[in-house]
Protein backbone atom coordinates (compact mmCIF):
# COMPACT_ATOMS: atom_id res chain seq x y z
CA UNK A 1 102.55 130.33 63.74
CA UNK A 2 103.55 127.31 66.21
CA UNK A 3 107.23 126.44 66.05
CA UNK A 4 107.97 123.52 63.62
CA UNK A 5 108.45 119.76 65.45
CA UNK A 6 111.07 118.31 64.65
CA UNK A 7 110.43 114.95 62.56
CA UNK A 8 110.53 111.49 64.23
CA UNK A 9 113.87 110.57 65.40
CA UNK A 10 115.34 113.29 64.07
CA UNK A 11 118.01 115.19 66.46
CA UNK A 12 119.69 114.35 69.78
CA UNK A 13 117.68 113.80 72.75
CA UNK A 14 118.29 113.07 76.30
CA UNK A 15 117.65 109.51 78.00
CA UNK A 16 116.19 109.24 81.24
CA UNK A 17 119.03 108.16 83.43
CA UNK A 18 120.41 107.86 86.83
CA UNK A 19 121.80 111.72 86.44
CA UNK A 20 118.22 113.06 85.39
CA UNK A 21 114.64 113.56 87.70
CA UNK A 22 112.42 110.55 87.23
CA UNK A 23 109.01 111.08 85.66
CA UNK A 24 106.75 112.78 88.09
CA UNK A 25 104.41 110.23 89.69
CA UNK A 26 101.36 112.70 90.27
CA UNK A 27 99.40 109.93 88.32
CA UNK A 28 96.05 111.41 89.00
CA UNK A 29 96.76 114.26 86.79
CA UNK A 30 99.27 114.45 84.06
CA UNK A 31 100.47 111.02 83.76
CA UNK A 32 97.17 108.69 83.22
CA UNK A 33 97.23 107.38 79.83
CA UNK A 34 94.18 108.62 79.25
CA UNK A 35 94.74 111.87 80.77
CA UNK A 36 94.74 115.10 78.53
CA UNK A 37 97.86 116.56 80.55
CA UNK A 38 99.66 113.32 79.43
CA UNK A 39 98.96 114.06 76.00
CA UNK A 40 100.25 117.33 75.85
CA UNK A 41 103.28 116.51 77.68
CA UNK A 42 104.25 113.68 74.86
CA UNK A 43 102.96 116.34 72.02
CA UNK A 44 105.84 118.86 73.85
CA UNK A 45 108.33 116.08 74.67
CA UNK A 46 108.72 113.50 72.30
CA UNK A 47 109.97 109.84 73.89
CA UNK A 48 113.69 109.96 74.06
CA UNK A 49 115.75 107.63 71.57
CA UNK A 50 116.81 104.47 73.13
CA UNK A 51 120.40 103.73 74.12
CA UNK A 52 122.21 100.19 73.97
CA UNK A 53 123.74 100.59 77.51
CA UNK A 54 124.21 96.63 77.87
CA UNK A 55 122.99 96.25 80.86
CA UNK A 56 119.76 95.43 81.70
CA UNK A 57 117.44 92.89 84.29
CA UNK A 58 117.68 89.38 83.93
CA UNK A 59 115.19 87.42 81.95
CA UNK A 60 112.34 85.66 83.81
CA UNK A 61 109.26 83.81 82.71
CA UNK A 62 106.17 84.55 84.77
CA UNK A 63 103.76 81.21 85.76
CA UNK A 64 100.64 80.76 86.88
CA UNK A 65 96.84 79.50 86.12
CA UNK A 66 94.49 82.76 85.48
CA UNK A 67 94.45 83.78 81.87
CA UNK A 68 94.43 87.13 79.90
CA UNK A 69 92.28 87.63 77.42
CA UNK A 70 93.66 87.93 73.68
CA UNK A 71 93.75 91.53 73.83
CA UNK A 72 96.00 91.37 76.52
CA UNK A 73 98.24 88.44 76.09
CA UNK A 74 102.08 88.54 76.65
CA UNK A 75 104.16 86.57 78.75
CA UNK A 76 105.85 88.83 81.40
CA UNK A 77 109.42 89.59 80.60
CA UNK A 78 112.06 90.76 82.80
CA UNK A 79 115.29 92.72 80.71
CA UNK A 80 116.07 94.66 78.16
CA UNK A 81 114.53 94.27 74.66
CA UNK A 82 117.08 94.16 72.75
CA UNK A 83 118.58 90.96 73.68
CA UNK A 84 122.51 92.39 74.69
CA UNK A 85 120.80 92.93 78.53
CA UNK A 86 123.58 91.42 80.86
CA UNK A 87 121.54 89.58 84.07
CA UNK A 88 121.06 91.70 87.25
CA UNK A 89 120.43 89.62 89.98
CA UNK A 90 117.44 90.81 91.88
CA UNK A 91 116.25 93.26 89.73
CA UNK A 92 112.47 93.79 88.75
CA UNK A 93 110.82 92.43 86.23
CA UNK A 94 110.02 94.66 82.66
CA UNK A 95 106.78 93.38 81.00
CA UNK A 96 104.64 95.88 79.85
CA UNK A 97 101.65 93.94 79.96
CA UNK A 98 100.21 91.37 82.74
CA UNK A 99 101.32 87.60 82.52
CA UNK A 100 100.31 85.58 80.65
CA UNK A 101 99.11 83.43 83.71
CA UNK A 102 99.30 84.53 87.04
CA UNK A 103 99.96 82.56 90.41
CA UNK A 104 101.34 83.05 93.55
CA UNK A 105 102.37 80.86 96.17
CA UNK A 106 99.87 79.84 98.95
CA UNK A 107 99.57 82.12 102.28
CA UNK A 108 100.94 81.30 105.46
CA UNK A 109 98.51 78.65 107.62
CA UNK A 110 96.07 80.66 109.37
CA UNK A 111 96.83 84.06 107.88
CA UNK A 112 94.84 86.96 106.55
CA UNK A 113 95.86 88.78 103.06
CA UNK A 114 95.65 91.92 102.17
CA UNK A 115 96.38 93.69 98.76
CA UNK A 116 96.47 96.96 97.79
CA UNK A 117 96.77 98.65 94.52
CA UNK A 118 96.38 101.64 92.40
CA UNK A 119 94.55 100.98 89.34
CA UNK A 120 94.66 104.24 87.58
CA UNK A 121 90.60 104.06 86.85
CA UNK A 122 88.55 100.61 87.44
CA UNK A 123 87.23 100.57 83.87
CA UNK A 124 90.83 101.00 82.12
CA UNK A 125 92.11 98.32 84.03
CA UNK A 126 89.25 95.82 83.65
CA UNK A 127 90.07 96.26 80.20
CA UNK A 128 93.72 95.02 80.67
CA UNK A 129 93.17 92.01 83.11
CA UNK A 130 92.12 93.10 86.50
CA UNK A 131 90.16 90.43 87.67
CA UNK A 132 92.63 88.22 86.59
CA UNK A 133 95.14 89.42 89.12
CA UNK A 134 91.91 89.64 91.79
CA UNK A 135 91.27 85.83 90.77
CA UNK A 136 95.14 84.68 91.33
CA UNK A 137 95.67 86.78 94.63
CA UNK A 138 92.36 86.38 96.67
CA UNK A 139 93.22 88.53 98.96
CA UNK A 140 90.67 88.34 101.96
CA UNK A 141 90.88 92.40 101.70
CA UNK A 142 91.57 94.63 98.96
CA UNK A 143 92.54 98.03 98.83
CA UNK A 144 91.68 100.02 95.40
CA UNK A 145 93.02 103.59 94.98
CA UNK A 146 92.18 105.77 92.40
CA UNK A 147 89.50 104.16 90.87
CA UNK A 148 87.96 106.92 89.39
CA UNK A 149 84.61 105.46 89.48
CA UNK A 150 81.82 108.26 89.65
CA UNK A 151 79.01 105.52 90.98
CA UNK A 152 79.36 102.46 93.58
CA UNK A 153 80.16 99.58 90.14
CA UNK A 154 78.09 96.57 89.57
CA UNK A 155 80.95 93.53 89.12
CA UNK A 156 80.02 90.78 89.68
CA UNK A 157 83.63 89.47 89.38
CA UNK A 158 84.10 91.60 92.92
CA UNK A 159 80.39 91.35 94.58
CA UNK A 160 80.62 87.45 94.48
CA UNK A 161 84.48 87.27 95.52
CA UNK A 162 83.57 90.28 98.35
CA UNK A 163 80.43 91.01 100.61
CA UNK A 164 81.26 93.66 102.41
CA UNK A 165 82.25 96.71 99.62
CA UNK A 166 83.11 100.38 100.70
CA UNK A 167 83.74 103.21 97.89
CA UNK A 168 84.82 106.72 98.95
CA UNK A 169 83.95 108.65 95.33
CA UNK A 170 84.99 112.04 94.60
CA UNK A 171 82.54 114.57 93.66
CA UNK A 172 85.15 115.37 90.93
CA UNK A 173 84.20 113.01 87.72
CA UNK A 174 86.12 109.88 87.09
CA UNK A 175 88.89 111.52 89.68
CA UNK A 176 90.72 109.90 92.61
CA UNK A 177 88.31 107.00 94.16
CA UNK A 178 89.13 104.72 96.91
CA UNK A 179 87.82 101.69 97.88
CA UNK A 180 88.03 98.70 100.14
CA UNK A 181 86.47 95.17 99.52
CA UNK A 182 86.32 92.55 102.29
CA UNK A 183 85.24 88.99 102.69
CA UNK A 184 84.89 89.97 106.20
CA UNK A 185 82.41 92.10 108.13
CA UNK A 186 83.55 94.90 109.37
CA UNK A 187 82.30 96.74 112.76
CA UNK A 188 82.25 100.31 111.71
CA UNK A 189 83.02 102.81 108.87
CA UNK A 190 84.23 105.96 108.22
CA UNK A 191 85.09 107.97 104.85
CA UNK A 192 86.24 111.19 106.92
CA UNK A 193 89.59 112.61 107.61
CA UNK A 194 88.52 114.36 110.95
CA UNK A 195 89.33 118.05 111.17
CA UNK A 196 90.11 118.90 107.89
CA UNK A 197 88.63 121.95 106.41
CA UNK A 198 87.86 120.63 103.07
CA UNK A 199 85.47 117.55 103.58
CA UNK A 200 84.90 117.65 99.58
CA UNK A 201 88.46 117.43 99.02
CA UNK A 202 88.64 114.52 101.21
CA UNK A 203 86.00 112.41 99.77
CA UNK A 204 87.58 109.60 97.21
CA UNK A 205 90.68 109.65 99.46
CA UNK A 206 89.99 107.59 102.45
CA UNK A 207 88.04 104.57 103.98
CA UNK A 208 88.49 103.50 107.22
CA UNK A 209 87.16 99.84 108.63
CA UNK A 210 87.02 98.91 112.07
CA UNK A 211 87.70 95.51 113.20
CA UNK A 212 86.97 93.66 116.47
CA UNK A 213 91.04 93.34 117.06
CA UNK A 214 92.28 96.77 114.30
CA UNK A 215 91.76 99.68 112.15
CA UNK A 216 92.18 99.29 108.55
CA UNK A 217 93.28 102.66 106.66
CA UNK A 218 93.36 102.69 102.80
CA UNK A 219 93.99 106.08 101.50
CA UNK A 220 95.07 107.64 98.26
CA UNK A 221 96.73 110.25 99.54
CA UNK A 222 97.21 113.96 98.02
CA UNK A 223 99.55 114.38 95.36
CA UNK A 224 101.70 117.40 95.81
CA UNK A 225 101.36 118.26 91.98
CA UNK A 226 103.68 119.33 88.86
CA UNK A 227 105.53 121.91 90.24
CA UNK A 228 105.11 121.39 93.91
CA UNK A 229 101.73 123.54 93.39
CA UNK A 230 99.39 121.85 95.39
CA UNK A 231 102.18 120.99 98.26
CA UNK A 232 100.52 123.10 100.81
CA UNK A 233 97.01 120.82 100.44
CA UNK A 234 99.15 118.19 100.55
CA UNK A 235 100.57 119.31 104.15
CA UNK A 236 96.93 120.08 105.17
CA UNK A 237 96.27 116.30 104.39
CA UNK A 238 99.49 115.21 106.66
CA UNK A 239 98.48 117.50 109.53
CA UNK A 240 95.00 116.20 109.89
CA UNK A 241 96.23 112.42 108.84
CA UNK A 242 98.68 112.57 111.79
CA UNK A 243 96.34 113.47 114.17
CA UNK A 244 93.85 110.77 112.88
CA UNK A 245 96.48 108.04 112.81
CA UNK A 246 97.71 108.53 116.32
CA UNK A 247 94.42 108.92 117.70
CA UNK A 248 93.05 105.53 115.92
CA UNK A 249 96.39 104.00 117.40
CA UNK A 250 94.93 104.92 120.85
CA UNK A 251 91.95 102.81 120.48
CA UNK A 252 93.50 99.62 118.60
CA UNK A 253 96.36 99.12 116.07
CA UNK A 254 96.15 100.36 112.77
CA UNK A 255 96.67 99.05 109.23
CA UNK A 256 97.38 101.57 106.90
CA UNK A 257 97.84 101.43 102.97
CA UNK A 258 97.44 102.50 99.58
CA UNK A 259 98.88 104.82 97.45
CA UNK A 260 100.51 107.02 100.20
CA UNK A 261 102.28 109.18 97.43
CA UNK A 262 105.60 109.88 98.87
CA UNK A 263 108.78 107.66 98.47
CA UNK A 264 110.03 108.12 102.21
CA UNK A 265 113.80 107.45 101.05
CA UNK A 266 116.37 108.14 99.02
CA UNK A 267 116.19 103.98 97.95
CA UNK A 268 112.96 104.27 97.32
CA UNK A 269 113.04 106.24 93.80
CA UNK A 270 115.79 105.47 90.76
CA UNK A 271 116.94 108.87 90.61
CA UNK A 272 116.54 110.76 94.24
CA UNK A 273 119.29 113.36 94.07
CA UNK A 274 117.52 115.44 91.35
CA UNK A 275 114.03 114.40 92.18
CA UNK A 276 114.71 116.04 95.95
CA UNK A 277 112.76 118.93 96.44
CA UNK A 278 111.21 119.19 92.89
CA UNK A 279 109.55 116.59 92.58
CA UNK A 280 106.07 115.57 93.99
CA UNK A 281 106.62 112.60 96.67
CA UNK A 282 109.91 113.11 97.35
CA UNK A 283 110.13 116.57 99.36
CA UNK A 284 111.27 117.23 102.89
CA UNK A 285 107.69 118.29 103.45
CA UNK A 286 106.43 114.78 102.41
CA UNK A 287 109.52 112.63 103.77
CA UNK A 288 109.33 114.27 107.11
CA UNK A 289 105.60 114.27 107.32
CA UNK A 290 105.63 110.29 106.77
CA UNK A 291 108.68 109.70 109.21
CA UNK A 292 106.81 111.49 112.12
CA UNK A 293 104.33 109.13 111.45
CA UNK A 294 106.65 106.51 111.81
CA UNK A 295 108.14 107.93 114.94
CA UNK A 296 111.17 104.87 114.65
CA UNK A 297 113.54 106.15 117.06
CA UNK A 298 110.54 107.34 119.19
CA UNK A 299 112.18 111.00 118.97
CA UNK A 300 108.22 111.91 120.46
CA UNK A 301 108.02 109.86 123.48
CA UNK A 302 104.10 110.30 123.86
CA UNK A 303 103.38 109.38 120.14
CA UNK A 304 102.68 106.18 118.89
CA UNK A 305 105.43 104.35 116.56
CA UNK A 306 104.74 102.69 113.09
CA UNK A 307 106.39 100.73 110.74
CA UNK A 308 106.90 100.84 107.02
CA UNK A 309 105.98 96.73 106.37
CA UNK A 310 107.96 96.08 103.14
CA UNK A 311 110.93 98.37 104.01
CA UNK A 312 111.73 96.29 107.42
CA UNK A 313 112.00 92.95 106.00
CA UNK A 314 113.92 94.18 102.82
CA UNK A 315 116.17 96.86 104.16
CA UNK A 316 118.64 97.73 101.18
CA UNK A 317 116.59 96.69 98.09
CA UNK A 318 115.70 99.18 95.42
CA UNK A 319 112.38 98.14 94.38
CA UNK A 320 109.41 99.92 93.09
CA UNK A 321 105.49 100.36 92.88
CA UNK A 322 105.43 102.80 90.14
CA UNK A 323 106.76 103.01 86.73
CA UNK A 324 105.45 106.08 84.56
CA UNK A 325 103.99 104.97 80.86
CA UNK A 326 106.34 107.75 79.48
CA UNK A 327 109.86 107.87 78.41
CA UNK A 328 109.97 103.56 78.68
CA UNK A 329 110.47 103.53 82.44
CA UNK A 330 109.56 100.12 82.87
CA UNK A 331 111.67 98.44 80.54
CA UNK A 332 114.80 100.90 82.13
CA UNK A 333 113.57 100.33 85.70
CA UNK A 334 113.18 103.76 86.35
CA UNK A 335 110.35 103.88 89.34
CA UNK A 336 109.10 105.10 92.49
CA UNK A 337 108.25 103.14 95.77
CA UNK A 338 105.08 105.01 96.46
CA UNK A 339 102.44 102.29 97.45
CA UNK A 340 102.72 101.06 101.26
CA UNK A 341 101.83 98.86 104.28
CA UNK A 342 102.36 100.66 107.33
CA UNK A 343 101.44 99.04 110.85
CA UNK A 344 101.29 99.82 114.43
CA UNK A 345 104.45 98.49 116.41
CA UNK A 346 102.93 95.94 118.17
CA UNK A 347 101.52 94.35 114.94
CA UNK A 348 104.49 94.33 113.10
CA UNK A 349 105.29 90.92 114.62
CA UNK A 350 102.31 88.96 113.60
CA UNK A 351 103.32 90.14 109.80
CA UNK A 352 103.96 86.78 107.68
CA UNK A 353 104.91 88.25 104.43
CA UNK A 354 104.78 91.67 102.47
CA UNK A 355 105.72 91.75 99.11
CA UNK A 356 105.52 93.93 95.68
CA UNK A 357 103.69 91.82 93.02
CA UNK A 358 106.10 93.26 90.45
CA UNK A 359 104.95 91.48 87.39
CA UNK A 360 101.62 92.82 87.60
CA UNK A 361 102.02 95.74 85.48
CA UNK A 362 100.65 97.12 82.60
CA UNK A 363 96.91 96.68 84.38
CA UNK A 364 97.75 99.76 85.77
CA UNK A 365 101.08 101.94 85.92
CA UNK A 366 101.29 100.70 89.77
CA UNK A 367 101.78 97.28 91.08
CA UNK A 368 100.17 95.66 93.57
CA UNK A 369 101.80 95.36 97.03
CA UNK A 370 100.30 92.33 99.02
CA UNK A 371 100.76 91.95 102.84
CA UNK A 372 100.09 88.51 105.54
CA UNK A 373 98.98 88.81 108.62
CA UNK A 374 98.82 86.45 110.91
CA UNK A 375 95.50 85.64 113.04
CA UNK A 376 91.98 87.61 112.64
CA UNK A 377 91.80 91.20 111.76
């Protein structure tokens, strides 16, 4: 006979809190909403009580023109729900659910956009205001990771907005999926990750464009999986990515984003102490593999250097991409910075702008991340 639960509310339980992990981010598997691994998790662990800590974000109202439909409708809040929530300047916003109305200020004179963002499956977040977000933001390029789309999809919200569409689609059903849109014609493309042994395991995880004057990457990278169990595919992936990256570098700068599933530093994650070396995305396997990428301090004089977009112009601040459905992350800002721009050196100073879209949440358990560039791709 099962052991009894224990009946709702019933018994102490422990908050998530600066002292405890964060929610592991491997979204792709056990923390989808729709997922059954997510299910069984909450049927073993039931949501924590909630604890009146009196502190909390500050209150903002979100603005903007696009709409949500009913179903979706909720002005975005920023702070605890409860109404004690003492302000916190600079601290994300909370809503569970996408604005009300959406807008964002103009781009920079003469610049390009690009957005990327995890959507955790096409068809769940159409549901929840998608194009809305795609309306507000016209990017000129969008990056989608895991769409989990199992054919090329027939929008015509995106085929009018974008004529040139690319979708890398696992052989796996409704599983990973990458894609990149573009108003602009690209030279070449690839959906390979050269060298790697597993081609199948590759497909849904990369696109690459070419460009008269760059390489765009979008990639959804490996997740190193509960337990650290799939850690060693996830170091095949970095060991054939490296390669790739430099070698792209070589020929013409490089743009690369997506869900890159590793939080390179401690600021990049809520709780890193006991998240290091447990948890997937932040592991000296991952960190290291994405700092040799970056090659700052040029430690390999014959390798190319990057450079991680968002954390350069915002050096100390402790925001995030990712905020699990479970245990009310969002509303306690518990997250992970997981979803990146990362450029060749000598792009890094035509970048206008890169910033999180923060309020755009609920969508998807990611936000957006949005980058300018200045002059043609």
């Amino acid at each position: 006979m099962p052991p009894k639960r224990a009946a709702a509310g019933a018994g102490k339980r422990k908050a998530a809190s600066a002292s405890s992990p964060s929610p592991d981010p491997s979204t792709e598997s056990h923390f989808d909403s729709a997922s059954d691994g997510e299910a069984s998790a909450a049927e073993q662990e039931p949501a924590p009580k909630k604890r009146k800590t009196g502190k909390g974000p500050a209150k903002a109202k979100a603005k903007g023109k696009a709409k949500i439909p009913a179903a979706g409708k909720a002005k975005a809040k920023a702070g605890n729900s409860s109404g004690d929530a003492k302000k916190v300047e600079g601290a994300q916003p909370t809503n569970k659910v996408l604005p009300e109305h959406i807008e964002f200020p103009p781009r920079a004179d003469g610049a390009l956009r690009i957005a990327a963002w995890n959507i955790c499956g096409l068809a769940a977040a159409q549901k929840k205001g998608f194009k809305h977000y795609v309306e507000a933001e016209d990017p000129d390029v969008l990056v989608l990771t895991e769409t989990k789309v199992n054919n090329e999809p027939a929008d015509p919200a995106l085929s009018s907005r974008f004529a040139h569409r690319y979708w890398s689609i696992s052989d796996k059903k409704t599983y990973s999926g990458t894609a990149i849109l573009s108003k602009i014609e690209p030279l070449s493309v690839d959906y390979t990750l050269p060298g790697h042994p597993d081609p199948k395991s590759v497909k849904g995880r990369i696109v690459t464009l070419e460009f008269t004057g760059c390489f765009l990457v979008g990639t959804y990278v490996v997740n190193a999986g509960t337990g650290l169990k799939t850690l060693d595919a996830k170091k095949e992936w970095n060991t054939h990515f490296e390669a790739y990256i430099r070698d792209l570098d070589k020929r013409k700068p490089v743009i690369w984003t997506g869900d890159l599933n590793v939080a390179p530093t401690a600021l990049d994650l809520t709780n890193p102490k006991p998240n290091w070396n447990k948890t997937p995305g932040y592991t000296e396997v991952e960190t290291s593999a994405f700092a040799r990428v970056l090659n700052a301090s040029a430690e390999e004089a014959d390798a190319p250097q990057f450079v991680d977009v968002w954390r350069k112009l915002h050096p100390a601040l402790k925001h995030y991409t990712y905020f699990s459905y479970r245990f009310n992350c969002r509303e306690k800002g518990i997250g992970w910075r997981l979803d990146h721009f990362v450029v060749s050196e000598r792009l890094a100073g035509r970048v206008q702008m890169c910033e999180i879209r923060d309020e755009i949440y609920g969508a998807s358990d990611h936000c957006p991340v949005v980058m300018e560039l200045a002059g043609p791709l």
